[in-house]
N, C-alpha and C. Protein backbone atom coordinates (compact mmCIF):
# COMPACT_ATOMS: atom_id res chain seq x y z
N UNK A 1 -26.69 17.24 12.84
CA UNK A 1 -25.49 16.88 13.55
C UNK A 1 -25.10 18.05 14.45
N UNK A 2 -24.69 17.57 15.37
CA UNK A 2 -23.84 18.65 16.72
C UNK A 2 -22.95 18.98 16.50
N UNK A 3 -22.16 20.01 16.45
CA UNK A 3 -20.86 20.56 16.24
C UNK A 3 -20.70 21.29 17.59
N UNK A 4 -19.53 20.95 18.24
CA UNK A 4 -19.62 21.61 19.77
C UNK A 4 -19.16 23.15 19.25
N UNK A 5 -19.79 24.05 20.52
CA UNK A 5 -19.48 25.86 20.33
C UNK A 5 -18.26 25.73 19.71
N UNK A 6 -17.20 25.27 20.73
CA UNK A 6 -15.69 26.08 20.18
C UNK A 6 -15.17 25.46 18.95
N UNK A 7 -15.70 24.36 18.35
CA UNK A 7 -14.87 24.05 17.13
C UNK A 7 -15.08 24.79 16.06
N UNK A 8 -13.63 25.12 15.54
CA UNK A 8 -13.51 25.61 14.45
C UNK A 8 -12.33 24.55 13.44
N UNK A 9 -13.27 24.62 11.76
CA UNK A 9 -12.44 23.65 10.91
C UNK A 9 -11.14 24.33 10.65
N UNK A 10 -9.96 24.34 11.00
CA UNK A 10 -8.99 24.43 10.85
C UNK A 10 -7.82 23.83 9.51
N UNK A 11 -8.93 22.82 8.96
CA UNK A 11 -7.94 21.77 7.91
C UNK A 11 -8.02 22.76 6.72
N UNK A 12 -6.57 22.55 5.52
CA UNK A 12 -6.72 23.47 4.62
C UNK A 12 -6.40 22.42 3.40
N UNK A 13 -6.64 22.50 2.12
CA UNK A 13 -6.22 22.07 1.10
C UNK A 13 -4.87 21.91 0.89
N UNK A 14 -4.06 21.17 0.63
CA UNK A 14 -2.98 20.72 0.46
C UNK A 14 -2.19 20.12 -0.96
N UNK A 15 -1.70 21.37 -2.09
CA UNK A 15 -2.02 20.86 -3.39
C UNK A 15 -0.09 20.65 -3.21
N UNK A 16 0.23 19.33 -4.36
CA UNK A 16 1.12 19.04 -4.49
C UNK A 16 2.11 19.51 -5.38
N UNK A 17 3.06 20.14 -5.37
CA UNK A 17 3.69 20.54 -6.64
C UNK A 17 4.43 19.34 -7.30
N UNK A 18 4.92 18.74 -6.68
CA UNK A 18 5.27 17.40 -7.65
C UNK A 18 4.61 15.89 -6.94
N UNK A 19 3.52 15.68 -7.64
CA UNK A 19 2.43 15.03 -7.10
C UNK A 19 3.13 13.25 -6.96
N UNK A 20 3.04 12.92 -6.14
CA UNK A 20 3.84 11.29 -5.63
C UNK A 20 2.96 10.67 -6.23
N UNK A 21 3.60 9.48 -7.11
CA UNK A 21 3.09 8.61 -7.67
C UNK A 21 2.35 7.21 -6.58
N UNK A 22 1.34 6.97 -7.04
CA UNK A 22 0.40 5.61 -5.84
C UNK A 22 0.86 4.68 -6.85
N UNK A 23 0.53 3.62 -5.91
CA UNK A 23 1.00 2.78 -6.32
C UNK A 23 -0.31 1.67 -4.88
N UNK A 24 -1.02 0.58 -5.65
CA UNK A 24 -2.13 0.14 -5.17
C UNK A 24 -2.18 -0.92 -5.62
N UNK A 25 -2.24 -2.20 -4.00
CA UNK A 25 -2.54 -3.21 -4.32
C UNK A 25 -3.68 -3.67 -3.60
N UNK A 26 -4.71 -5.25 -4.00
CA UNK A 26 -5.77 -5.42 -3.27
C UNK A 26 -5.25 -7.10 -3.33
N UNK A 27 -5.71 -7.47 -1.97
CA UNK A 27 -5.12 -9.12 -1.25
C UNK A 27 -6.14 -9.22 -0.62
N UNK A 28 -6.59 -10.56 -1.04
CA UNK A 28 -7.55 -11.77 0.11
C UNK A 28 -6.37 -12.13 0.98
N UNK A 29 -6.91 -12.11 1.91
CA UNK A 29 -5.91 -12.88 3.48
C UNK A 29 -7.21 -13.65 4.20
N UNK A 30 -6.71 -15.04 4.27
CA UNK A 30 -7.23 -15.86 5.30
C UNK A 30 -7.51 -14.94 6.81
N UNK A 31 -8.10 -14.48 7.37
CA UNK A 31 -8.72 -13.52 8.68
C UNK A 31 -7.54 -14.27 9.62
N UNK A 32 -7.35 -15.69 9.87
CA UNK A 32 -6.91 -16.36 10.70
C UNK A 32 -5.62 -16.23 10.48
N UNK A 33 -5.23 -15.83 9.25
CA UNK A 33 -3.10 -15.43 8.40
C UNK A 33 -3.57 -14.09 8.95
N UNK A 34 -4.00 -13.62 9.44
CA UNK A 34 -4.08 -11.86 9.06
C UNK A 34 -2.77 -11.58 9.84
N UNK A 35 -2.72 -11.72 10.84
CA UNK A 35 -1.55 -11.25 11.79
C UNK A 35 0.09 -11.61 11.06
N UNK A 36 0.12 -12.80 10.95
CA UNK A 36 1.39 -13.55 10.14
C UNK A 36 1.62 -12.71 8.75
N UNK A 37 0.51 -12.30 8.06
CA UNK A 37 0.95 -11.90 7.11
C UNK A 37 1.21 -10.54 7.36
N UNK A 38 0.22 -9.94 8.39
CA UNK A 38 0.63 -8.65 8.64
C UNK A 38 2.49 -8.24 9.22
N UNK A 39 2.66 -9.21 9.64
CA UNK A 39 3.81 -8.87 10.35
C UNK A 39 4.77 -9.61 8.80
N UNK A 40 4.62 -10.65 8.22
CA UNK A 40 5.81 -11.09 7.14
C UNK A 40 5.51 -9.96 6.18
N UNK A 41 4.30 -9.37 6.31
CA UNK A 41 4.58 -7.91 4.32
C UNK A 41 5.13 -6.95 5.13
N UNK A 42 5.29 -6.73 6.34
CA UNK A 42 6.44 -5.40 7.04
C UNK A 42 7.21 -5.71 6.54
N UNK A 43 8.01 -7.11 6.84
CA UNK A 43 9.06 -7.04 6.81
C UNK A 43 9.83 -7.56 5.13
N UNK A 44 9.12 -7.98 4.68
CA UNK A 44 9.78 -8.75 3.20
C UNK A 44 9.16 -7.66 2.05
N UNK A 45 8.46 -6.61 2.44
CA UNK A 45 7.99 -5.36 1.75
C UNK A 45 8.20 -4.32 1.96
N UNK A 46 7.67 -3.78 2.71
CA UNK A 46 7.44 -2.56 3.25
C UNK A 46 8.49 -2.51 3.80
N UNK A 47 9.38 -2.90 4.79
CA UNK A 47 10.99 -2.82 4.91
C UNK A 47 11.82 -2.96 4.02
N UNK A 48 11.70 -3.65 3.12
CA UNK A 48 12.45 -4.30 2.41
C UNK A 48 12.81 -2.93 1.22
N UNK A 49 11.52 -2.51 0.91
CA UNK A 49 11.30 -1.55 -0.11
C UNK A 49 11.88 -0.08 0.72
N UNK A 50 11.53 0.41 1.55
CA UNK A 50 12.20 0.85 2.08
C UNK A 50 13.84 1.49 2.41
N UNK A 51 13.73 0.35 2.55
CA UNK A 51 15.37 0.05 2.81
C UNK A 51 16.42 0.63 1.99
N UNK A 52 15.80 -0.14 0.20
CA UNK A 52 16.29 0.11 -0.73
C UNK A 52 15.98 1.08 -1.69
N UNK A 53 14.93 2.47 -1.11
CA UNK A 53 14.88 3.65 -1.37
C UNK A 53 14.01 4.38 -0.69
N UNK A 54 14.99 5.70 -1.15
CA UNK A 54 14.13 7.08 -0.11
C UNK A 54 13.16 7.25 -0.20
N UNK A 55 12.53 7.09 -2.07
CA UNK A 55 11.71 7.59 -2.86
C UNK A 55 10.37 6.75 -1.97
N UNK A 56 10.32 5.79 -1.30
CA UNK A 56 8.75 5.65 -0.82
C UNK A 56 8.60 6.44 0.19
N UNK A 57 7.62 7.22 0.21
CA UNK A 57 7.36 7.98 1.04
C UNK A 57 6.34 8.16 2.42
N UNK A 58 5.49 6.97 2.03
CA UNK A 58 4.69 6.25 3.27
C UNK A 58 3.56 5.04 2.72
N UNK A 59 3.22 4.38 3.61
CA UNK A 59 2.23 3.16 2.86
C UNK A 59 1.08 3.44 4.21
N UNK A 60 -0.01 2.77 3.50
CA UNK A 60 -1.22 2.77 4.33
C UNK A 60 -1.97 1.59 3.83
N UNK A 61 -2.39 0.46 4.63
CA UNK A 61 -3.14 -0.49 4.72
C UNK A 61 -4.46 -0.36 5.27
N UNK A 62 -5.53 -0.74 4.75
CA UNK A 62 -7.09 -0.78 4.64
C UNK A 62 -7.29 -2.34 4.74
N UNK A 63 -8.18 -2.34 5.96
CA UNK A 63 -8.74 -3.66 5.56
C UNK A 63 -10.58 -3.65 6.05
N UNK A 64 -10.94 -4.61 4.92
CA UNK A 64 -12.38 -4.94 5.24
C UNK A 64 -12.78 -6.38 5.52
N UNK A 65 -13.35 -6.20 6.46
CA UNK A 65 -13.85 -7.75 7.24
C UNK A 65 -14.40 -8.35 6.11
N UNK A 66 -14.78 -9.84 5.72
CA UNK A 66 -15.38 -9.90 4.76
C UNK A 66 -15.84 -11.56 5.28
N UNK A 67 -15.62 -11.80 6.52
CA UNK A 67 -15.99 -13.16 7.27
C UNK A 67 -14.51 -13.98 7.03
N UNK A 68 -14.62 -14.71 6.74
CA UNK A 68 -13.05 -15.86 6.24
C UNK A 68 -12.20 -15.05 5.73
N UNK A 69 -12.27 -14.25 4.82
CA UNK A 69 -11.00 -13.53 4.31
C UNK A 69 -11.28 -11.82 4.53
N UNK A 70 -10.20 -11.65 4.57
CA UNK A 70 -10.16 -9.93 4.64
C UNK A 70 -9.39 -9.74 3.23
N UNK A 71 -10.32 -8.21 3.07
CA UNK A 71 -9.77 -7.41 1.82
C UNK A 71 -8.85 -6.64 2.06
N UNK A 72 -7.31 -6.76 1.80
CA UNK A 72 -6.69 -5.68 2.25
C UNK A 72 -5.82 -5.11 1.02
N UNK A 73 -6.41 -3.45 1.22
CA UNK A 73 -5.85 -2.45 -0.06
C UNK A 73 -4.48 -1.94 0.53
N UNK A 74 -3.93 -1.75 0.15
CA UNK A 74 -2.33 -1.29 0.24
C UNK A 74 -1.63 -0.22 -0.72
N UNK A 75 -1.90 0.92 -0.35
CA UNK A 75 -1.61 2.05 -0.99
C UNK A 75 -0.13 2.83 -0.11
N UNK A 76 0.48 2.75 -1.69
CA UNK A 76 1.61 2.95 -1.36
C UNK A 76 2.28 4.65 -1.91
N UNK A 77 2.36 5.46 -1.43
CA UNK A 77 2.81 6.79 -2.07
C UNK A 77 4.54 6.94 -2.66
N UNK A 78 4.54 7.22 -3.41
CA UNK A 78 6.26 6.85 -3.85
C UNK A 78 6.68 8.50 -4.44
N UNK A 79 7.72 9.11 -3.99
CA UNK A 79 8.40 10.59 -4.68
C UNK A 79 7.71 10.39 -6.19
N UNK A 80 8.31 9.92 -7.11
CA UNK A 80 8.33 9.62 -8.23
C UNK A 80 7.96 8.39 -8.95
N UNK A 81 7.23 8.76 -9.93
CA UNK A 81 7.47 6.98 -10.62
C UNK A 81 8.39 6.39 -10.89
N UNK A 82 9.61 7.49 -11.64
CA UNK A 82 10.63 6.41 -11.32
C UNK A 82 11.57 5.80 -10.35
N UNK A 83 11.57 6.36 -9.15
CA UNK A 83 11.17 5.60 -7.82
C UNK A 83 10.98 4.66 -7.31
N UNK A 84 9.74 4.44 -8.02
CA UNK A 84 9.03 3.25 -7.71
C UNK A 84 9.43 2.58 -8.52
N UNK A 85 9.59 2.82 -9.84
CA UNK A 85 9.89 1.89 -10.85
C UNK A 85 11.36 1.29 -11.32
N UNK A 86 12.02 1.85 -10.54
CA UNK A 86 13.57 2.01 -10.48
C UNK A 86 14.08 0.37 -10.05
N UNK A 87 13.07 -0.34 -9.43
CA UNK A 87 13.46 -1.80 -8.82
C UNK A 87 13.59 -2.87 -9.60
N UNK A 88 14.14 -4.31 -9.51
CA UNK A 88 14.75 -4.46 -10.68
C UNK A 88 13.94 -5.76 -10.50
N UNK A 89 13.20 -6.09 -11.53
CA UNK A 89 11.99 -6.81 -11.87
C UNK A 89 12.54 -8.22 -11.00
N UNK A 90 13.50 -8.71 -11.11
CA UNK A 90 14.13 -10.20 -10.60
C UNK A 90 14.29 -9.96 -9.20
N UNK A 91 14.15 -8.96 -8.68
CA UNK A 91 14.30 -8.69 -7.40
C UNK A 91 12.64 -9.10 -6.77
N UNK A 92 12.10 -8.14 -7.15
CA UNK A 92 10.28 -8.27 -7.05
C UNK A 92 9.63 -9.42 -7.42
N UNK A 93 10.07 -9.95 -8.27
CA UNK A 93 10.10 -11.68 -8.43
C UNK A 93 10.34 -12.48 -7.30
N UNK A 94 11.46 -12.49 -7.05
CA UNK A 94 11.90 -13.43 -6.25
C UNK A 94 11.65 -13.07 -4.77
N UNK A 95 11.16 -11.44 -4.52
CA UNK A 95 10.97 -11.33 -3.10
C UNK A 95 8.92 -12.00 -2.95
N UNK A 96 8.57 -11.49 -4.10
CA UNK A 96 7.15 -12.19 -4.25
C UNK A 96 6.97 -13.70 -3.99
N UNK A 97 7.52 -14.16 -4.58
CA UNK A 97 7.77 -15.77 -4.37
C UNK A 97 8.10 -16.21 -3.33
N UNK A 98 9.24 -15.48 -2.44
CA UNK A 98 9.58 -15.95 -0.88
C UNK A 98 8.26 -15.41 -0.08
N UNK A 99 7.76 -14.42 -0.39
CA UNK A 99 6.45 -13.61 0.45
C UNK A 99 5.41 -14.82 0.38
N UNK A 100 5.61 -15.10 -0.61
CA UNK A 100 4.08 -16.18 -0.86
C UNK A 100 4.43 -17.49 -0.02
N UNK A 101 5.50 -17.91 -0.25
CA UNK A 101 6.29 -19.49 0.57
C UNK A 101 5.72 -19.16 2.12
N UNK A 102 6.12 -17.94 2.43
CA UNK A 102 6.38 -17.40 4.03
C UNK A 102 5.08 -17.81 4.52
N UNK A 103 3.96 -16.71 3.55
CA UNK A 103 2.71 -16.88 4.35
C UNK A 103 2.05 -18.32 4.07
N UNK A 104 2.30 -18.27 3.11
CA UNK A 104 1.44 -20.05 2.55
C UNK A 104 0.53 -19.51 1.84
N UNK A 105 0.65 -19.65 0.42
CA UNK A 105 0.11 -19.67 -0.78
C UNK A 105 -1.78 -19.98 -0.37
N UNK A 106 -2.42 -20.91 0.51
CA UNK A 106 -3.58 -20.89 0.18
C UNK A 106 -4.13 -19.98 0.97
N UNK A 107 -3.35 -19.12 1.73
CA UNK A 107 -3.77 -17.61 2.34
C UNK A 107 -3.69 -16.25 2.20
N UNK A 108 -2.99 -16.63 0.54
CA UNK A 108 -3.36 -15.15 0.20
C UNK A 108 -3.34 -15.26 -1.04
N UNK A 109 -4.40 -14.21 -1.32
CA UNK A 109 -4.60 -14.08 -3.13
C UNK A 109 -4.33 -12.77 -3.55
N UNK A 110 -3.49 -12.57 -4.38
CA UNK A 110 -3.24 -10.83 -5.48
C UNK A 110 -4.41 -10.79 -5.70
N UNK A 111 -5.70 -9.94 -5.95
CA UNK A 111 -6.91 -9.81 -6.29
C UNK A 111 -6.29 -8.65 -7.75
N UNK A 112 -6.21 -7.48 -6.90
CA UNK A 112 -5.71 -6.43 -8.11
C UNK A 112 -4.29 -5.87 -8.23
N UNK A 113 -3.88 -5.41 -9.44
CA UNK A 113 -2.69 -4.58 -8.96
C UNK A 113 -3.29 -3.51 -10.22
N UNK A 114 -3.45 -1.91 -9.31
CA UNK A 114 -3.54 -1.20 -9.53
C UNK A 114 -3.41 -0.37 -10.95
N UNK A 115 -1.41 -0.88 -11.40
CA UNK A 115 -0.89 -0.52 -12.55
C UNK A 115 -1.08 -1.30 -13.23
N UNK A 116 -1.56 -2.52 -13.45
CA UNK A 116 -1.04 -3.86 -14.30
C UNK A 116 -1.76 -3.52 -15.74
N UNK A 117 -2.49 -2.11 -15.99
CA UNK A 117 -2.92 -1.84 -17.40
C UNK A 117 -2.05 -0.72 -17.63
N UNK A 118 -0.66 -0.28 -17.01
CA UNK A 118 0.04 0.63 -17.84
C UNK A 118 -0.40 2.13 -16.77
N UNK A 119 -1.31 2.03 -16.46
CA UNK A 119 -1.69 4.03 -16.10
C UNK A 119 -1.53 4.13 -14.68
N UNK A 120 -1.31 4.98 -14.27
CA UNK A 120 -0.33 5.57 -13.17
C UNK A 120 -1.75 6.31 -12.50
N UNK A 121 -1.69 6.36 -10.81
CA UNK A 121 -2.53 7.61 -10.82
C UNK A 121 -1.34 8.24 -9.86
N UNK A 122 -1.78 9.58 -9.95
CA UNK A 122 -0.42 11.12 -8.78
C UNK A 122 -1.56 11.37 -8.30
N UNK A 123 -1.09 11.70 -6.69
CA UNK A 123 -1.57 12.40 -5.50
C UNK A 123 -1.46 14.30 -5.44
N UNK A 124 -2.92 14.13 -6.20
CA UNK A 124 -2.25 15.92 -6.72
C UNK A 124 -2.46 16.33 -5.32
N UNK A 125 -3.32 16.42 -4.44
CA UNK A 125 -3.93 17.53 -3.06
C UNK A 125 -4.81 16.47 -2.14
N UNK A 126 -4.75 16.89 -1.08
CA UNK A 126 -5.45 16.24 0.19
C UNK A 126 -5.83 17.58 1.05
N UNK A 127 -7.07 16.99 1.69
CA UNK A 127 -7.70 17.96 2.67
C UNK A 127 -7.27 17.58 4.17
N UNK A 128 -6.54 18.23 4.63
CA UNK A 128 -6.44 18.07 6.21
C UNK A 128 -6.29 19.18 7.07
């Protein structure tokens, strides 16, 4: 590989002292919902969640082509777990249920949720 003369790696390790809890989900989306849903989980999620605390601290969406449906991972960084966990189950219920109405149920599937066995992972350090 080429590395031009003047570059120099500049990125340094980045360790966390109080490491933000992830928080990770994985969704089939119809390719053809992709946009609709992209724009209804801004706003009935990722705003929504938002809104109603400081503690998220940024989200990042991944997606992989997969022909008819796309895989999309959704990693969410939160201050704290309890943070994240601070939301009040009937709330997340019922915003899930309108999320699903919105996009139409046969265009999107929960595949994984990250926590749903109890264990947490923290963002101890990143390289940049």
């Amino acid at each position: 590989m080429d590395v031009p003369g003047d570059w120099v790696n500049n990125r340094q390790l980045h360790e966390f002292e109080t490491p933000p809890a992830i928080e990770h989900l994985v969704y089939d989306v119809r390719a053809d919902s992709f946009e609709r849903w992209k724009a209804i989980e801004f706003e009935m999620w990722t705003k929504a969640l938002a809104d109603r605390s400081p503690g998220l601290l940024h989200k990042e969406t991944w997606v992989q082509d997969r022909g008819e449906w796309l895989r999309i991972s959704i990693v969410i960084h939160w201050r704290t777990l309890d943070d994240w966990q601070r939301f009040d189950p009937d709330w997340l219920d019922a915003q899930e249920a309108a999320f699903q109405e919105a996009v139409g149920v046969d265009n999107v599937r929960l595949v994984q949720v990250g926590h749903d066995t109890g264990q947490h992972y923290f963002k101890i350090s990143e390289y940049r």
